[in-house]
Protein backbone atom coordinates (compact mmCIF):
# COMPACT_ATOMS: atom_id res chain seq x y z
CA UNK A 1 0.00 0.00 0.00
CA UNK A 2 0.60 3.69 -0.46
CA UNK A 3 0.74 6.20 2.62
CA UNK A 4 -1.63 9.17 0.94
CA UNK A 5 -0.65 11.97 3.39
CA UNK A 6 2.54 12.20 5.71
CA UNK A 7 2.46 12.52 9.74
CA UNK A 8 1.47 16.77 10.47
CA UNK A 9 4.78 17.59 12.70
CA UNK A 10 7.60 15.26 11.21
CA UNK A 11 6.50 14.96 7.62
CA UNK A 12 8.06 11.14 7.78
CA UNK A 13 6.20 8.17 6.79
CA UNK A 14 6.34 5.06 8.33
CA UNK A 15 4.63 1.88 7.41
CA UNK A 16 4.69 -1.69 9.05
CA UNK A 17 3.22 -4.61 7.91
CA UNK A 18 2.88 -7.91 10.59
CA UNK A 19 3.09 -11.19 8.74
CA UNK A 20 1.25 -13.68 11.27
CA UNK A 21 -0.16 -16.89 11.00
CA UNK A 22 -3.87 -17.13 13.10
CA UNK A 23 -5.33 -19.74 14.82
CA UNK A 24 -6.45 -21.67 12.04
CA UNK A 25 -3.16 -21.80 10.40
CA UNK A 26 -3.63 -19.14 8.08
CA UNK A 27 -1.24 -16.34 7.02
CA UNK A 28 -2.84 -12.91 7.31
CA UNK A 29 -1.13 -9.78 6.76
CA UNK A 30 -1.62 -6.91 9.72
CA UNK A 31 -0.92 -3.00 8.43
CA UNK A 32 0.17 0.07 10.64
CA UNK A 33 0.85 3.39 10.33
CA UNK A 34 3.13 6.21 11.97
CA UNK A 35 0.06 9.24 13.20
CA UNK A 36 0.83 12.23 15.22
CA UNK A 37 -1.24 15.15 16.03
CA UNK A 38 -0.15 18.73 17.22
CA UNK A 39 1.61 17.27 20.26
CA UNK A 40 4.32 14.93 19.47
CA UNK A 41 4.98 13.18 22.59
CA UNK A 42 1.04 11.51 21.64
CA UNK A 43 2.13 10.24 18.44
CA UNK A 44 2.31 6.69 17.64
CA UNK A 45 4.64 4.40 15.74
CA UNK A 46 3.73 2.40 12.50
CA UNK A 47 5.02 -0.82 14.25
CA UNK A 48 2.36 -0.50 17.69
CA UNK A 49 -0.05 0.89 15.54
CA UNK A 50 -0.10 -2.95 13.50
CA UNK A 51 0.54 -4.47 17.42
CA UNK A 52 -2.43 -3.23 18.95
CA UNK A 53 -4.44 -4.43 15.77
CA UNK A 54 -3.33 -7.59 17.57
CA UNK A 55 -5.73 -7.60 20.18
CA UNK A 56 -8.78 -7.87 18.10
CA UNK A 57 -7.19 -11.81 16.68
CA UNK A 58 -7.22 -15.20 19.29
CA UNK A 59 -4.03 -16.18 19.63
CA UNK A 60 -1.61 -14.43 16.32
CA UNK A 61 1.86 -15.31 15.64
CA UNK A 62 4.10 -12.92 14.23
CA UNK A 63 6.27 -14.54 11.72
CA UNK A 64 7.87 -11.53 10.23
CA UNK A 65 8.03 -7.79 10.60
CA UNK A 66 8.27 -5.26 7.72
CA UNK A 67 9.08 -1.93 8.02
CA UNK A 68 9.56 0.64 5.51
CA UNK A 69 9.49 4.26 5.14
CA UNK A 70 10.08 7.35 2.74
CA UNK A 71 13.62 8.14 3.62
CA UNK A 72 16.22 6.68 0.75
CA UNK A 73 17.73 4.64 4.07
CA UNK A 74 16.00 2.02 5.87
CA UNK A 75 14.85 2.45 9.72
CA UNK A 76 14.98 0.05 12.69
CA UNK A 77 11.94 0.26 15.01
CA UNK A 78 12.43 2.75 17.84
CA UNK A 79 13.26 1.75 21.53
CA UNK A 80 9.67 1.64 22.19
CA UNK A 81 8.81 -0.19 19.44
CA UNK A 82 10.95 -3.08 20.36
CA UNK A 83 10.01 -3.53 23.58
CA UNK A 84 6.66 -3.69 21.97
CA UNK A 85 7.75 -6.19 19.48
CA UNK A 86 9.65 -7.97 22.25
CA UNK A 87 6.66 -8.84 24.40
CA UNK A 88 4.27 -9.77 20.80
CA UNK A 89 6.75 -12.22 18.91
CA UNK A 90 9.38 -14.35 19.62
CA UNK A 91 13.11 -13.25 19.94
CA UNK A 92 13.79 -14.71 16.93
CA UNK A 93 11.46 -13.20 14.55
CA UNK A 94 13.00 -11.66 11.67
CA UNK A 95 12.60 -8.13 11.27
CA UNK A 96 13.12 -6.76 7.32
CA UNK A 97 13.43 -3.29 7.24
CA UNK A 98 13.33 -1.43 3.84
CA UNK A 99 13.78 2.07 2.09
CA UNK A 100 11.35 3.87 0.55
CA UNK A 101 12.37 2.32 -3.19
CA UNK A 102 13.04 -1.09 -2.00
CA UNK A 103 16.37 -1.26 -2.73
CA UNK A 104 17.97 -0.68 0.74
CA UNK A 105 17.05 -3.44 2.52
CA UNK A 106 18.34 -4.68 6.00
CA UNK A 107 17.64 -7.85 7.79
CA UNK A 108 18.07 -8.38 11.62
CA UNK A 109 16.16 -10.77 14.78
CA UNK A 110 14.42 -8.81 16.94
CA UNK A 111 16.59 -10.20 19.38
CA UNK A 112 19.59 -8.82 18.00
CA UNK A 113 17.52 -5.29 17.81
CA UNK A 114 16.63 -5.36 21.48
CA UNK A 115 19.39 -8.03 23.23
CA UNK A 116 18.01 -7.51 26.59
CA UNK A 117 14.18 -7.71 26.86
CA UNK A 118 11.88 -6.83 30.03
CA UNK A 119 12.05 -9.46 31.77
CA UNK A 120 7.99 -8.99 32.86
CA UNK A 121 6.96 -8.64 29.10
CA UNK A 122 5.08 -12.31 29.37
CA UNK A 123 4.09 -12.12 32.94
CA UNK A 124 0.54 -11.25 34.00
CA UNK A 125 -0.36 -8.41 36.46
CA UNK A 126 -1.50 -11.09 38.94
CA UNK A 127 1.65 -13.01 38.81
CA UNK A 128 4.26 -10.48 38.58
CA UNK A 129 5.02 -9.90 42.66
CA UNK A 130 5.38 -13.73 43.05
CA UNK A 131 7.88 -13.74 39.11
CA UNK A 132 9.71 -10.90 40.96
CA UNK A 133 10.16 -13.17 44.21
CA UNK A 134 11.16 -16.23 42.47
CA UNK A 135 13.60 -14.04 40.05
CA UNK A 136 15.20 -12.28 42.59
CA UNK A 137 15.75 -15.45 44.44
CA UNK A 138 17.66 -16.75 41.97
């Protein structure tokens, strides 16, 4: 797909596109964009933008994780993004990141993006004081 109009304060469009597989085995394709509105610090990220889509699917594995943009170099997802990522797929989903011709193309894990993951990311909020305990007792 084609972005139509650019984010209003950075003028920089990012697009990411979730290969998963559902819950009856089939490969879908999940689409996000980069938005922003007059205060920046609200904006949101192509790749959790295609995450939160997420939570309307039982059970989705990511398989793969485009992301592109309009610059002439390719982008890695942002801190936040990984930590996103990081807590959605596995560590070693690959993660293809692209320019905005297709002919700058970088491949990397998301582990080897984000080496040291939360280590709550899978842990319920019911759980997490009796994780910390048995962590912390280790």
């Amino acid at each position: 797909n084609q972005l139509h109009s650019a984010p209003t304060q950075s003028n920089f469009c990012v697009y990411c596109l979730l290969v998963i597989k559902t819950i009856d085995n089939k490969i879908d394709i999940i689409e996000g964009t980069n938005g922003e509105q007059g205060y920046i610090g609200g904006a949101i990220c192509a790749e959790r933008a295609a995450l939160l889509q997420l939570r309307l699917l039982k059970n989705p594995t990511i398989l793969k994780v485009v992301v592109t943009t309009d610059s002439n170099n390719p982008i890695s997802p942002g801190m936040l993004c990984r930590e996103y990522l990081m807590s959605s797929a596995e560590p070693d989903t690959l993660v293809i990141m692209g320019n905005n011709c297709g002919d700058n193309i970088s491949t990397s894990t998301l582990a080897e993006l984000y080496p040291f993951p939360y280590v709550y990311r899978h842990v319920i909020r019911q759980n997490i004081m009796t994780f910390a305990n048995d962590f912390s007792s280790k």
